[in-house]
N, C-alpha and C. Protein backbone atom coordinates (compact mmCIF):
# COMPACT_ATOMS: atom_id res chain seq x y z
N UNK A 1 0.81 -1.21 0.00
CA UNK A 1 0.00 0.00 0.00
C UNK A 1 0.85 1.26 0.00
N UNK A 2 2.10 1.31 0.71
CA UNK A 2 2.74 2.09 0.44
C UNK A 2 3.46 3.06 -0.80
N UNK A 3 3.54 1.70 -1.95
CA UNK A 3 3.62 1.99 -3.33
C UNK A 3 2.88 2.90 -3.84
N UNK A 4 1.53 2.34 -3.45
CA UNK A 4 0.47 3.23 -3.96
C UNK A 4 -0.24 4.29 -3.42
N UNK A 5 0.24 4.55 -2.38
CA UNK A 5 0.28 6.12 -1.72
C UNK A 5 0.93 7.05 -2.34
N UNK A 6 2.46 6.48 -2.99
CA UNK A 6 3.08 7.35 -3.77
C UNK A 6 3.18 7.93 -4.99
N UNK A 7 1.77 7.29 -5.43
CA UNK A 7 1.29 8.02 -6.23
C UNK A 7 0.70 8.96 -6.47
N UNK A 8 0.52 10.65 -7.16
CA UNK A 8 -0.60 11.09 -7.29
C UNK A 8 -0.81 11.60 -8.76
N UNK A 9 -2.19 11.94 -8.74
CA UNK A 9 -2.62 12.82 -10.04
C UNK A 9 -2.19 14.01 -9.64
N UNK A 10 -2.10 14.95 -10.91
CA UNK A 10 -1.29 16.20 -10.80
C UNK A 10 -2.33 16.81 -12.24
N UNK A 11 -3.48 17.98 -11.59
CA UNK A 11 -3.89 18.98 -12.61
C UNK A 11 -3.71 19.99 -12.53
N UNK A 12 -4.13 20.68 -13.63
CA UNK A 12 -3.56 22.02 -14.03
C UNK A 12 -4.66 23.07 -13.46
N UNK A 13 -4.36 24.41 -13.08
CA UNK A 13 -5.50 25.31 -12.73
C UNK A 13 -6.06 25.71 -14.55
N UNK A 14 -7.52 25.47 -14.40
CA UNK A 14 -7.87 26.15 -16.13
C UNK A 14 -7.28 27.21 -16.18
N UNK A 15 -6.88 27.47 -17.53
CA UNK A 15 -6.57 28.60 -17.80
C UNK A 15 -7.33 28.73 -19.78
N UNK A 16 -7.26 29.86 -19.96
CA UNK A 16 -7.77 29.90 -21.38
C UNK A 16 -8.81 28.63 -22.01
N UNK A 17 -8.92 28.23 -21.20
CA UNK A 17 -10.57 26.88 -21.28
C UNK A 17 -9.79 26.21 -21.42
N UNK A 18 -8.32 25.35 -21.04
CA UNK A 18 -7.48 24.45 -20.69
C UNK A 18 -7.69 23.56 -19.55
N UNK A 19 -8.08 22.62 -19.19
CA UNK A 19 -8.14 21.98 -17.57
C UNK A 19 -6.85 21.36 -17.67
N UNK A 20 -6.37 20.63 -18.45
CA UNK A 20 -5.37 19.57 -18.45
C UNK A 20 -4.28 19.86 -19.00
N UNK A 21 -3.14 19.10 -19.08
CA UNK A 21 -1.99 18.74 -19.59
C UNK A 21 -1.98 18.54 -21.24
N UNK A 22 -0.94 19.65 -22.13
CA UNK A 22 -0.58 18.78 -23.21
C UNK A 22 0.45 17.71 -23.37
N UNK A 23 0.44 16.51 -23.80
CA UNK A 23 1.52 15.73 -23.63
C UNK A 23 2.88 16.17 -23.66
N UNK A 24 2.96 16.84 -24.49
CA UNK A 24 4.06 17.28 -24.28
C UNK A 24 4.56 18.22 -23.19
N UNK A 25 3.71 18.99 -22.75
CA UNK A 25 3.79 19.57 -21.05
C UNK A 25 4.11 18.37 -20.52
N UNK A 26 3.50 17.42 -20.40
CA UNK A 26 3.57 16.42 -19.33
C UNK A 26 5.00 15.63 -19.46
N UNK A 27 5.35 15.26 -20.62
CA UNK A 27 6.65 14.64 -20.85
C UNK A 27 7.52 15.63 -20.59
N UNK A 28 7.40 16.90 -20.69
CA UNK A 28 8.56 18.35 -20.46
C UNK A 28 8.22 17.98 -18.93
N UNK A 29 7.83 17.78 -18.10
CA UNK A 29 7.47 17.89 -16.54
C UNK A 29 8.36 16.49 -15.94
N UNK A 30 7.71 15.53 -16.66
CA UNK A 30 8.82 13.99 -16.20
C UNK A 30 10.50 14.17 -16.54
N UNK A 31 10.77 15.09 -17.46
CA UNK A 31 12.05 14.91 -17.82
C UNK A 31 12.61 16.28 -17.34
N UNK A 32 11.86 16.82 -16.32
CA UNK A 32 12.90 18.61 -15.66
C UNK A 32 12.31 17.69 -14.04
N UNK A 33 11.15 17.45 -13.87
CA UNK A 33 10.95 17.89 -12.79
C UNK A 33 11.82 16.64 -11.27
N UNK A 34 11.90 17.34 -10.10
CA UNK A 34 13.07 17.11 -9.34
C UNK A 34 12.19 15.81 -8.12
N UNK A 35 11.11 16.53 -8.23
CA UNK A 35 10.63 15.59 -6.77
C UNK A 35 9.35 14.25 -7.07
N UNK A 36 10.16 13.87 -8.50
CA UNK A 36 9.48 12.74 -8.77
C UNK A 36 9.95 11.78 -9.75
N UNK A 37 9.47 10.75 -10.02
CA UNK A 37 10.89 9.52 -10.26
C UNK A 37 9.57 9.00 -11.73
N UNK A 38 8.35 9.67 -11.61
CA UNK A 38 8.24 9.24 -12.95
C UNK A 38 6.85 9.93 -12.98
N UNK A 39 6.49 10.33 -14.05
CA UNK A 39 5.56 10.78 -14.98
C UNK A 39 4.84 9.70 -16.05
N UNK A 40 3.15 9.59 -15.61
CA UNK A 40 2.38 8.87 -16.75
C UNK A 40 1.67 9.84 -17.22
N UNK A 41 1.51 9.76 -18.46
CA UNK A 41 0.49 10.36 -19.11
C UNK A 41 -0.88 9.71 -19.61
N UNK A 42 -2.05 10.18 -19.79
CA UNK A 42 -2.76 9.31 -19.83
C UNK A 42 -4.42 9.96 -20.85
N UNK A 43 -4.46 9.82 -22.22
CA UNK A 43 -5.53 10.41 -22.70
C UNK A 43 -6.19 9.51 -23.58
N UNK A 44 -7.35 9.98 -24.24
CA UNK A 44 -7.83 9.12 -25.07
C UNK A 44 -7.98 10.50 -26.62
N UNK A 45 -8.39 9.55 -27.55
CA UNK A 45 -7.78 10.42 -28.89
C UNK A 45 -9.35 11.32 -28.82
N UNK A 46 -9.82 12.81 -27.46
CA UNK A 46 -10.85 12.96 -27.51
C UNK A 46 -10.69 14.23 -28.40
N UNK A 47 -11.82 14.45 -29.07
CA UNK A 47 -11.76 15.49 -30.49
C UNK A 47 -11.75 14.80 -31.31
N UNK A 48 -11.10 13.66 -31.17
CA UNK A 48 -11.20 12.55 -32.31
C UNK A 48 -11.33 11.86 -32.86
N UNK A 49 -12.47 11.00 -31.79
CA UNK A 49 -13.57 10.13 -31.78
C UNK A 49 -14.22 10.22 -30.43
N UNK A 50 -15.10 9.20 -30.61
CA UNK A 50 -16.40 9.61 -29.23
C UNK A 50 -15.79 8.62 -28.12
N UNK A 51 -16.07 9.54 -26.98
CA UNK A 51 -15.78 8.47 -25.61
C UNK A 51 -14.55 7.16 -25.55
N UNK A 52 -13.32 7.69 -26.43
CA UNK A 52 -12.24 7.65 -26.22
C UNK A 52 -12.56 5.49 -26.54
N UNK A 53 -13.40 5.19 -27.44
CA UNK A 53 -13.71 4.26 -28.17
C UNK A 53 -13.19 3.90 -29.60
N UNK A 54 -12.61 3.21 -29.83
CA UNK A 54 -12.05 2.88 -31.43
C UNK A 54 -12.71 1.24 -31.51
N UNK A 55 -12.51 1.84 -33.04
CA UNK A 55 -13.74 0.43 -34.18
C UNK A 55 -12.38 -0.81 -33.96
N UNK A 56 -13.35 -1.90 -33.82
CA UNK A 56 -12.61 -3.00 -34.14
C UNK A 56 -13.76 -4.22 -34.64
N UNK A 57 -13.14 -5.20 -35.48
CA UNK A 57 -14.12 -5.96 -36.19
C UNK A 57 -15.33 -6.61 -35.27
N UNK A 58 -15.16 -6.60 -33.95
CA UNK A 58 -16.06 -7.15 -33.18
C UNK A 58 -16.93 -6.03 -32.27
N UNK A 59 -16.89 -4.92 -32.69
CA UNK A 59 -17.57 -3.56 -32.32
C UNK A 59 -16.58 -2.80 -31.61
N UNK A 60 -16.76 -1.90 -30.74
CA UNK A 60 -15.99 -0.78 -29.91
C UNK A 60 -15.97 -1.40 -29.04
N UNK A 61 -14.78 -0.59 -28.55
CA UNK A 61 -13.64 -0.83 -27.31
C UNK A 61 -13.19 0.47 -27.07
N UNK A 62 -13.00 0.85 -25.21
CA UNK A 62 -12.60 1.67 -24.64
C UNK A 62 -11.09 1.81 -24.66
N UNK A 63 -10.69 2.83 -25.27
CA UNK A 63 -8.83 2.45 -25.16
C UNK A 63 -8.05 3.81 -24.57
N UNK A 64 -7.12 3.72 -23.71
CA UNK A 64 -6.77 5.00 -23.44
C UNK A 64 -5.01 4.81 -24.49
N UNK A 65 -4.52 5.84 -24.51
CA UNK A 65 -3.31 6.14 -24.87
C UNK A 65 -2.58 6.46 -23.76
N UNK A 66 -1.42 5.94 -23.74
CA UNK A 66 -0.57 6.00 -22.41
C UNK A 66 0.93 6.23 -22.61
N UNK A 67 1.55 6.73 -21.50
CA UNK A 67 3.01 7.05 -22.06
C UNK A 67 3.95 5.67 -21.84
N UNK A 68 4.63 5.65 -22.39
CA UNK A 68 5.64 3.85 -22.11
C UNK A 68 5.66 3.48 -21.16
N UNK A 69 5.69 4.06 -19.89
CA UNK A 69 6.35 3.88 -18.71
C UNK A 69 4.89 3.22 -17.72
N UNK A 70 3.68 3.87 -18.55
CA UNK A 70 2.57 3.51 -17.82
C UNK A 70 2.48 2.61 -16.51
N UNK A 71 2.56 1.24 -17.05
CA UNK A 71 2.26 0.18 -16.23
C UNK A 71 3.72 -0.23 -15.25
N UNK A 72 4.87 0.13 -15.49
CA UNK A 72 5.97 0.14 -14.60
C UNK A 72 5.74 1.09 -13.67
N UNK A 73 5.56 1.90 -13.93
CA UNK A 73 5.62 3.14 -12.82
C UNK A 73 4.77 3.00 -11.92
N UNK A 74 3.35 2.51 -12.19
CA UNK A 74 2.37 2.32 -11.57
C UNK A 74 2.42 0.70 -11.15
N UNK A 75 3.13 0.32 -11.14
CA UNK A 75 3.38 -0.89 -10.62
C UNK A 75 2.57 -2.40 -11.17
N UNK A 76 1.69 -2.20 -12.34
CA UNK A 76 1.09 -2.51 -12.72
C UNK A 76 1.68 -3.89 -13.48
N UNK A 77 1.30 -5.48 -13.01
CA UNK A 77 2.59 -6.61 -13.38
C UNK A 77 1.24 -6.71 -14.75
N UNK A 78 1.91 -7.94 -15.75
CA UNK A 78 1.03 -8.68 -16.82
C UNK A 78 0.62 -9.60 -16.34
N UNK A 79 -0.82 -10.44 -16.63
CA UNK A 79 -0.89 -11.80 -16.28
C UNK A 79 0.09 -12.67 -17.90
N UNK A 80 0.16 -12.04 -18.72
CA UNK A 80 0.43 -12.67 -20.24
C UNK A 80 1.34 -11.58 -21.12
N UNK A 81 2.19 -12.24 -21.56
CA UNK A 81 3.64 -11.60 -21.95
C UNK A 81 3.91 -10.06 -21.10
N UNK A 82 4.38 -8.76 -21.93
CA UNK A 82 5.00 -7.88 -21.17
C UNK A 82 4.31 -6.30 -21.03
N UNK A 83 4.31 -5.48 -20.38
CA UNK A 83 4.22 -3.98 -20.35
C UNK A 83 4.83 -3.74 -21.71
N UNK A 84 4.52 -2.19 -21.65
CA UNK A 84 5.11 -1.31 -22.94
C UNK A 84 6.85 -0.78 -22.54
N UNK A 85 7.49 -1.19 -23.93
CA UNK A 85 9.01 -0.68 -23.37
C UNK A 85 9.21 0.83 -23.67
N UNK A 86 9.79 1.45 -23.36
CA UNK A 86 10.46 3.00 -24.24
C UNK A 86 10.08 3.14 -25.38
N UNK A 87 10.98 1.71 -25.80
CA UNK A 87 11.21 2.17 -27.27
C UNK A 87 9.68 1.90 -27.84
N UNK A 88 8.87 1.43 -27.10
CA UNK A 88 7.19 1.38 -27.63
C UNK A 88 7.03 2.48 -27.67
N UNK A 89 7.06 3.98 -27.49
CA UNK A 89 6.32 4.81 -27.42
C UNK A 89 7.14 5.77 -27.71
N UNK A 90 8.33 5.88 -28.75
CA UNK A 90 9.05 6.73 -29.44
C UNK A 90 8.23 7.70 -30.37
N UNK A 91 8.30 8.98 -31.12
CA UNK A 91 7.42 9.54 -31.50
C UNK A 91 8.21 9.42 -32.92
N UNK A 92 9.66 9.18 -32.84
CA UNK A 92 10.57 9.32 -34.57
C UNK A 92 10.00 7.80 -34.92
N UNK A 93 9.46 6.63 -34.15
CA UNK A 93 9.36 5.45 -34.26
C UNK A 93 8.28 4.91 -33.84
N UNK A 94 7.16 5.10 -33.82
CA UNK A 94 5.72 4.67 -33.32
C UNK A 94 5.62 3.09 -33.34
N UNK A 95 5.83 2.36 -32.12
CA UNK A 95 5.04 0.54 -32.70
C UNK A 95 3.69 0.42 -32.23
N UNK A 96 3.12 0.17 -33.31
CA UNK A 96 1.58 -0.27 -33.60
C UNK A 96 1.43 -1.90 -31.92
N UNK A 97 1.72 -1.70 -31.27
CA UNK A 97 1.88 -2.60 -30.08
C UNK A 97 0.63 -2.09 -29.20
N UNK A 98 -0.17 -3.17 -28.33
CA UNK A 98 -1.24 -2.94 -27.58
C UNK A 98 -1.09 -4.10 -25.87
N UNK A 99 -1.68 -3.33 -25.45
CA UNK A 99 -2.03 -3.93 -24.11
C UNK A 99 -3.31 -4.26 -23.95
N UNK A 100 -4.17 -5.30 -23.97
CA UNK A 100 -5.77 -5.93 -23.60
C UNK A 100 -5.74 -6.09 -22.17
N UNK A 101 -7.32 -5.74 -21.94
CA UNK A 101 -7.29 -6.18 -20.48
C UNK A 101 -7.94 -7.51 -20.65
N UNK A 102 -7.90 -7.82 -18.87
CA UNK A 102 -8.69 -9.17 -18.98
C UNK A 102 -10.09 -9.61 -19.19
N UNK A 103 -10.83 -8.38 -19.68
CA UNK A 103 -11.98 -8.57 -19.82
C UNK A 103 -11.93 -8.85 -21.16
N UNK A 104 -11.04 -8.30 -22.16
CA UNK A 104 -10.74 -8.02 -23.33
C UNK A 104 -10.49 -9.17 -23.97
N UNK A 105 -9.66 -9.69 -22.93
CA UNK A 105 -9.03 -11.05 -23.61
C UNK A 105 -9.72 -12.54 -22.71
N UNK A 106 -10.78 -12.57 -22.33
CA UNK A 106 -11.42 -13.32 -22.18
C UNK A 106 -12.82 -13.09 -23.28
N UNK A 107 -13.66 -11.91 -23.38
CA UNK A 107 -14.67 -11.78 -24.04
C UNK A 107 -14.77 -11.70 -25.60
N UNK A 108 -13.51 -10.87 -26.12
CA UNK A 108 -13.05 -11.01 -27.35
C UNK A 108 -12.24 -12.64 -27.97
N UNK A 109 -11.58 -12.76 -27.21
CA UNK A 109 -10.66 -13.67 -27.68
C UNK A 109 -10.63 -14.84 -26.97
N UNK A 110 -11.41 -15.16 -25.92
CA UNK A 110 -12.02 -16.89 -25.61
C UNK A 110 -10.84 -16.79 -24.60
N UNK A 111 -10.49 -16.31 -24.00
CA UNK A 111 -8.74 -16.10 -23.07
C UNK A 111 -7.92 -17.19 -23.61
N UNK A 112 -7.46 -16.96 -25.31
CA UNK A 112 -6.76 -17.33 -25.69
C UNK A 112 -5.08 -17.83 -24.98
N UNK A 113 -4.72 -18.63 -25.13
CA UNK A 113 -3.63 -18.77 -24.39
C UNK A 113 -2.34 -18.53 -25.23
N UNK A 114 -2.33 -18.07 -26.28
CA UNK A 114 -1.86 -17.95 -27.38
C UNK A 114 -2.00 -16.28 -28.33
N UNK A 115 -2.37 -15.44 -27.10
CA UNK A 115 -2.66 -13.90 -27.86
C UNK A 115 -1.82 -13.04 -27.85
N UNK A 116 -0.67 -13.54 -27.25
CA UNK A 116 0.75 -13.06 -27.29
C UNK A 116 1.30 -12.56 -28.89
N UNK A 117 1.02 -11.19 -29.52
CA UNK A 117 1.62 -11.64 -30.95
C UNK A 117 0.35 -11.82 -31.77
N UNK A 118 -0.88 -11.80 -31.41
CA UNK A 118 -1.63 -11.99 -32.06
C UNK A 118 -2.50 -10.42 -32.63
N UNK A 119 -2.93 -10.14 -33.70
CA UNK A 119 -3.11 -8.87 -34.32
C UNK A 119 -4.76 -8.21 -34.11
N UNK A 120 -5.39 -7.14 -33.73
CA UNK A 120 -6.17 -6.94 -33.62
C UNK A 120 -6.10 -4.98 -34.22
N UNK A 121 -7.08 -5.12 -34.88
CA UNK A 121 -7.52 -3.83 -35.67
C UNK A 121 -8.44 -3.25 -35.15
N UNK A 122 -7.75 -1.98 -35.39
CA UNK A 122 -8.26 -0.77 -34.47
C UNK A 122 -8.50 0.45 -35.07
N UNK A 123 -9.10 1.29 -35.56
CA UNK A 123 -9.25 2.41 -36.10
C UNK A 123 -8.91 1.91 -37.46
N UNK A 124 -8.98 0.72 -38.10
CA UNK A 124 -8.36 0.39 -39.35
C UNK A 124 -7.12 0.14 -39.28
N UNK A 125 -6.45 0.50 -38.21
CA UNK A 125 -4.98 0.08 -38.35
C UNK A 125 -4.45 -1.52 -36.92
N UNK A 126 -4.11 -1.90 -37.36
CA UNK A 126 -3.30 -3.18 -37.35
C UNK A 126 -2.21 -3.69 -36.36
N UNK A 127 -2.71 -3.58 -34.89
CA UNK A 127 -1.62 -3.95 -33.79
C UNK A 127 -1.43 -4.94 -32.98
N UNK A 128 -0.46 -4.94 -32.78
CA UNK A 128 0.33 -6.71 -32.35
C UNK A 128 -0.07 -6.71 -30.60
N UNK A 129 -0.98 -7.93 -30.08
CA UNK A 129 -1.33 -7.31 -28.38
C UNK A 129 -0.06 -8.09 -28.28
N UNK A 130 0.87 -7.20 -27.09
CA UNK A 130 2.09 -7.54 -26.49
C UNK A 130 1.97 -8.09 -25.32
N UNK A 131 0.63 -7.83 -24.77
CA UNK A 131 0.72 -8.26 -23.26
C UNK A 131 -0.72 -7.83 -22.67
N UNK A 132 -1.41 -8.87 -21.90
CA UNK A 132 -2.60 -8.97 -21.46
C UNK A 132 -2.53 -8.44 -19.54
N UNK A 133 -2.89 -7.64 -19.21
CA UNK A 133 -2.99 -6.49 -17.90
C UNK A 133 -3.23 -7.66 -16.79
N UNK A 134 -2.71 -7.00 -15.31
CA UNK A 134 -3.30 -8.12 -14.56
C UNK A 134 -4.64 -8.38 -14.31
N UNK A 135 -5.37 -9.10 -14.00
CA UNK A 135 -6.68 -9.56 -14.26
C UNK A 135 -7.58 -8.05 -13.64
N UNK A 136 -6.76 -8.07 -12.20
CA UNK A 136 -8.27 -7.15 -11.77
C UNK A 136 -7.71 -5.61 -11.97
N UNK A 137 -6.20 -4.92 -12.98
CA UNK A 137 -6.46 -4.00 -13.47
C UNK A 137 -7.37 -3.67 -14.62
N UNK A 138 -8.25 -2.34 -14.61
CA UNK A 138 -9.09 -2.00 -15.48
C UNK A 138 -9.03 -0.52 -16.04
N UNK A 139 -7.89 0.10 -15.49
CA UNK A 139 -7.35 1.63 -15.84
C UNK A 139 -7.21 2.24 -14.74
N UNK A 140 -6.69 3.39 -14.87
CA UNK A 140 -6.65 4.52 -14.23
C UNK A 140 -7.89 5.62 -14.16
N UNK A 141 -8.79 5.43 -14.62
CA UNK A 141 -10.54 6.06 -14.85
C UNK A 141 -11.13 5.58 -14.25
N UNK A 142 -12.46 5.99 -14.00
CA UNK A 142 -13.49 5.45 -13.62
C UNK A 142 -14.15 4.64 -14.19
N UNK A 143 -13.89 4.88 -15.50
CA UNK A 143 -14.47 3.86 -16.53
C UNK A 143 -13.56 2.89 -16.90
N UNK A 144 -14.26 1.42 -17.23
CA UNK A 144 -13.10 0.51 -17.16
C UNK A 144 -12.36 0.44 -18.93
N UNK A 145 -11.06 0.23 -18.62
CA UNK A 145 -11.06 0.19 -20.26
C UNK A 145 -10.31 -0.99 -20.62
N UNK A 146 -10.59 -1.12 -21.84
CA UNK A 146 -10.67 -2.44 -22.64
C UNK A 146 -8.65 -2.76 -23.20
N UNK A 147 -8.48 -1.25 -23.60
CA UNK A 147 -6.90 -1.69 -24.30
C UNK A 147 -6.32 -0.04 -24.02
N UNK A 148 -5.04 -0.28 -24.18
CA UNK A 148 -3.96 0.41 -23.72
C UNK A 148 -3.00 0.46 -24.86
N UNK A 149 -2.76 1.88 -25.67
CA UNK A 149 -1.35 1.87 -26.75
C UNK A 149 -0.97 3.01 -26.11
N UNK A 150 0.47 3.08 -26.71
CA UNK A 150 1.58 3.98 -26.77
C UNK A 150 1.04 5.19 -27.13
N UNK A 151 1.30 6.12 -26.29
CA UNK A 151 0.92 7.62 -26.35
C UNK A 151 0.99 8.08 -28.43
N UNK A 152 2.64 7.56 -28.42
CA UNK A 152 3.07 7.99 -29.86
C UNK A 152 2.36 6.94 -30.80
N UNK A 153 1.30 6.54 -30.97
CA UNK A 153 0.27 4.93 -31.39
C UNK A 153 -0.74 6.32 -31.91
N UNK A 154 -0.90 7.87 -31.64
CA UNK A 154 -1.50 8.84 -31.89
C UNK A 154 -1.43 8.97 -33.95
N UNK A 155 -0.22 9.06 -34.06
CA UNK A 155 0.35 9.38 -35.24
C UNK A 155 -0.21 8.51 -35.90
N UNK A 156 0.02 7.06 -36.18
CA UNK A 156 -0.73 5.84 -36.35
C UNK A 156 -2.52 6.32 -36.61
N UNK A 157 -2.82 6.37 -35.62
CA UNK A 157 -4.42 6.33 -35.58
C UNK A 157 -5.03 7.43 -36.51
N UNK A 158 -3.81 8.44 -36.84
CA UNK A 158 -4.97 9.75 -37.00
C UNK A 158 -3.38 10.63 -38.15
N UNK A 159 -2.74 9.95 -39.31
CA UNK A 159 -1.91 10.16 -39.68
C UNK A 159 -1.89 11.54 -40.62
N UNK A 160 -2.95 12.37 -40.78
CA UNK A 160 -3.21 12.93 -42.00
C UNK A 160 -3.17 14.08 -40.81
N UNK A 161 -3.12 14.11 -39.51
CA UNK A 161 -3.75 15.14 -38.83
C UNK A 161 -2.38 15.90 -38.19
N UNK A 162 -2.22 17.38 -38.52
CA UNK A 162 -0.23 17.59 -37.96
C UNK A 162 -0.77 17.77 -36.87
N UNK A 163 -2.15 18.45 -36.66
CA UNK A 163 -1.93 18.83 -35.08
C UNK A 163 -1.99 17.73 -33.76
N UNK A 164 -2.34 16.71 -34.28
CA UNK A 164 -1.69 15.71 -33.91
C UNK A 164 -0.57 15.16 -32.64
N UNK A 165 1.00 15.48 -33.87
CA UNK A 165 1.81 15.60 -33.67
C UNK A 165 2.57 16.55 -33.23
N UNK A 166 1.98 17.76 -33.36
CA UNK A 166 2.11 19.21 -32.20
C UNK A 166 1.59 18.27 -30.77
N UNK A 167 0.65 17.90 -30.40
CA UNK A 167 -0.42 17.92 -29.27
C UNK A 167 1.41 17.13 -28.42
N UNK A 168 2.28 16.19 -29.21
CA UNK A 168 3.42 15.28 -28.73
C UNK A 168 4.71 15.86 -28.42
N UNK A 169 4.71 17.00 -29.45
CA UNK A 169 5.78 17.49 -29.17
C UNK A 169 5.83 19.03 -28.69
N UNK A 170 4.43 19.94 -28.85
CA UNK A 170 4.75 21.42 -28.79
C UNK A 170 4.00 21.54 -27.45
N UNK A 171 5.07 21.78 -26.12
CA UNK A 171 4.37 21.95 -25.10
C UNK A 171 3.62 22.92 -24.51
N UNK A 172 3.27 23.96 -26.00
CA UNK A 172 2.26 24.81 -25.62
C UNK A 172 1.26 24.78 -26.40
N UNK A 173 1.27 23.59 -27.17
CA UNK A 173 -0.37 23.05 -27.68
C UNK A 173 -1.42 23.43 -27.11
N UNK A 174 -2.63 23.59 -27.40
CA UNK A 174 -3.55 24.20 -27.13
C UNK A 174 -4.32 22.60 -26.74
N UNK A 175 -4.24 21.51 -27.28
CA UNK A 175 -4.77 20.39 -27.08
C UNK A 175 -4.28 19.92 -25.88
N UNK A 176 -5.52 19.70 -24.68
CA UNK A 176 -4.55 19.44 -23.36
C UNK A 176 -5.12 18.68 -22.62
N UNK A 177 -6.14 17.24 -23.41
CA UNK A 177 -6.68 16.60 -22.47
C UNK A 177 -5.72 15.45 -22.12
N UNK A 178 -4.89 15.91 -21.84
CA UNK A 178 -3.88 14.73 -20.70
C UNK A 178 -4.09 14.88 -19.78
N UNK A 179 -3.95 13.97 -18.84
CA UNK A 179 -3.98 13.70 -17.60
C UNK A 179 -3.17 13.04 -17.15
N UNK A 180 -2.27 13.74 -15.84
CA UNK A 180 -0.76 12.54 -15.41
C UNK A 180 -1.11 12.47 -14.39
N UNK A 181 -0.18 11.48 -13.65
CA UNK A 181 0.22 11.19 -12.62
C UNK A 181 1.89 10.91 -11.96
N UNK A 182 1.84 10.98 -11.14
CA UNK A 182 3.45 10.96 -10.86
C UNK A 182 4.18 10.45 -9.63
N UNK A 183 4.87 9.49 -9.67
CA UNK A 183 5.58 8.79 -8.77
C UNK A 183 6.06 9.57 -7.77
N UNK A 184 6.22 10.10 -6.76
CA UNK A 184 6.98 10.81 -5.96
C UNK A 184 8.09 10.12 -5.70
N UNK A 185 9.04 11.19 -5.42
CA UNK A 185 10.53 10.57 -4.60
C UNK A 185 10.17 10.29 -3.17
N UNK A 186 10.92 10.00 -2.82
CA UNK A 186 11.42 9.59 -1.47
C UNK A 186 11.02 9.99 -0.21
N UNK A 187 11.53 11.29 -0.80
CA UNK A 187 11.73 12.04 0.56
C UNK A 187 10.49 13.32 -0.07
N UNK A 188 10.06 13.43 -1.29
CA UNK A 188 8.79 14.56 -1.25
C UNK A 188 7.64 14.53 -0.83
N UNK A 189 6.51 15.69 -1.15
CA UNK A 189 6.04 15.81 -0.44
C UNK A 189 4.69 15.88 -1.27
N UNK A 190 3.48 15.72 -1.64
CA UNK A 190 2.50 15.80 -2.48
C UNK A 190 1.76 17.72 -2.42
N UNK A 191 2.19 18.08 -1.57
CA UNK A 191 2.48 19.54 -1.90
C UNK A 191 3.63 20.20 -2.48
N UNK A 192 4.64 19.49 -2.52
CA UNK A 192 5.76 20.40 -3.36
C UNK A 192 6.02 19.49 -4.48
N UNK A 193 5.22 18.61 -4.44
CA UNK A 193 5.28 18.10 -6.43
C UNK A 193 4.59 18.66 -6.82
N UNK A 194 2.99 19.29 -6.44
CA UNK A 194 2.19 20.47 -6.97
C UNK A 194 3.00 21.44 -7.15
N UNK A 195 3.38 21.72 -6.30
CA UNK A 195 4.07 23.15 -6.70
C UNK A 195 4.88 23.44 -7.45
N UNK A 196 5.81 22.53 -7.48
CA UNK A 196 6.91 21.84 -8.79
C UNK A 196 5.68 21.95 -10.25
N UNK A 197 4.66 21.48 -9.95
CA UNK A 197 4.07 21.26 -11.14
C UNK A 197 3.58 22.63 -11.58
N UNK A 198 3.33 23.56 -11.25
CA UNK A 198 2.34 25.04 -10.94
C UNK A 198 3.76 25.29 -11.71
């Protein structure tokens, strides 16, 4: 329990009809900021389809987009092959790679024992599930969700769109429905990682 005390969410005061984080704020925040050992990011492609749902041949599925580090940081083990690595969620290198939950991969796929590597289409495009969540994770939301890609899995889904790829890299994007969370250090304090964050 201690692990998971050390976690918190971290939002932004609105500003200019902003509530949230642009990813790239949020990745500029994991890679300056001092009193915390890791940064998730966490959105769904909203503006860009409904209720953060993408088509797949067996109807919709809830999927969030997540930064690599997601399920490590948050301590989050697999029941079936692995988490997302780094290099999953490169933005010069996007892999079409997915995470199912266990609802996902019992109701869709018969809890294949064999879905390791196996391909499932998503927005029309074509990704390899790497690894099935532990049973009784269901997200970081209130709502439970079905699959989990690589933040940079954006480019992929929605390739024709630059702003897009601003929302990843320009940390004063105007697009800012991210939402993080962040590991604390050691010795901080969940008031001076806010403030760090402010």
């Amino acid at each position: 329990m201690a692990g998971v005390r050390s976690v918190a969410r971290l939002r932004t005061a609105r500003r200019a009809g902003r509530a949230g984080f642009s990813p790239a704020e949020a990745k500029y925040f994991g890679e300056n900021a001092k009193l915390v050992r890791g940064v998730v990011v966490v959105r769904c492609l909203s503006g860009l389809n409904a209720e953060c749902q993408l088509k797949t041949d067996g109807g919709p599925v809830t999927a969030d987009l997540v930064s690599g580090n997601y399920f490590s940081t948050l301590g989050v083990g697999m029941q079936a092959g692995r988490g997302f690595l780094d290099d999953d969620d490169r933005l010069d290198a996007p892999r079409a790679v997915a995470i199912v939950s266990d609802a996902m991969w019992r109701n869709r796929f018969g809890a294949d024992p064999g879905i390791i590597g196996r391909e499932v289409r998503l927005d029309d495009v074509t990704f390899t599930i790497v690894g099935v969540a532990a049973r009784d994770f269901t997200g970081t939301r209130m709502e439970r969700r079905d699959v989990w890609l690589p933040l940079s899995s954006m480019v992929l889904l929605r390739p024709g769109r630059s702003q897009v790829r601003n929302q990843l890299t320009d940390p004063s994007s105007d697009h800012s429905q991210a939402s993080i969370a962040a590991r604390l250090a050691p010795t901080a304090t969940l008031a001076g990682a806010r403030a760090e964050a402010a």
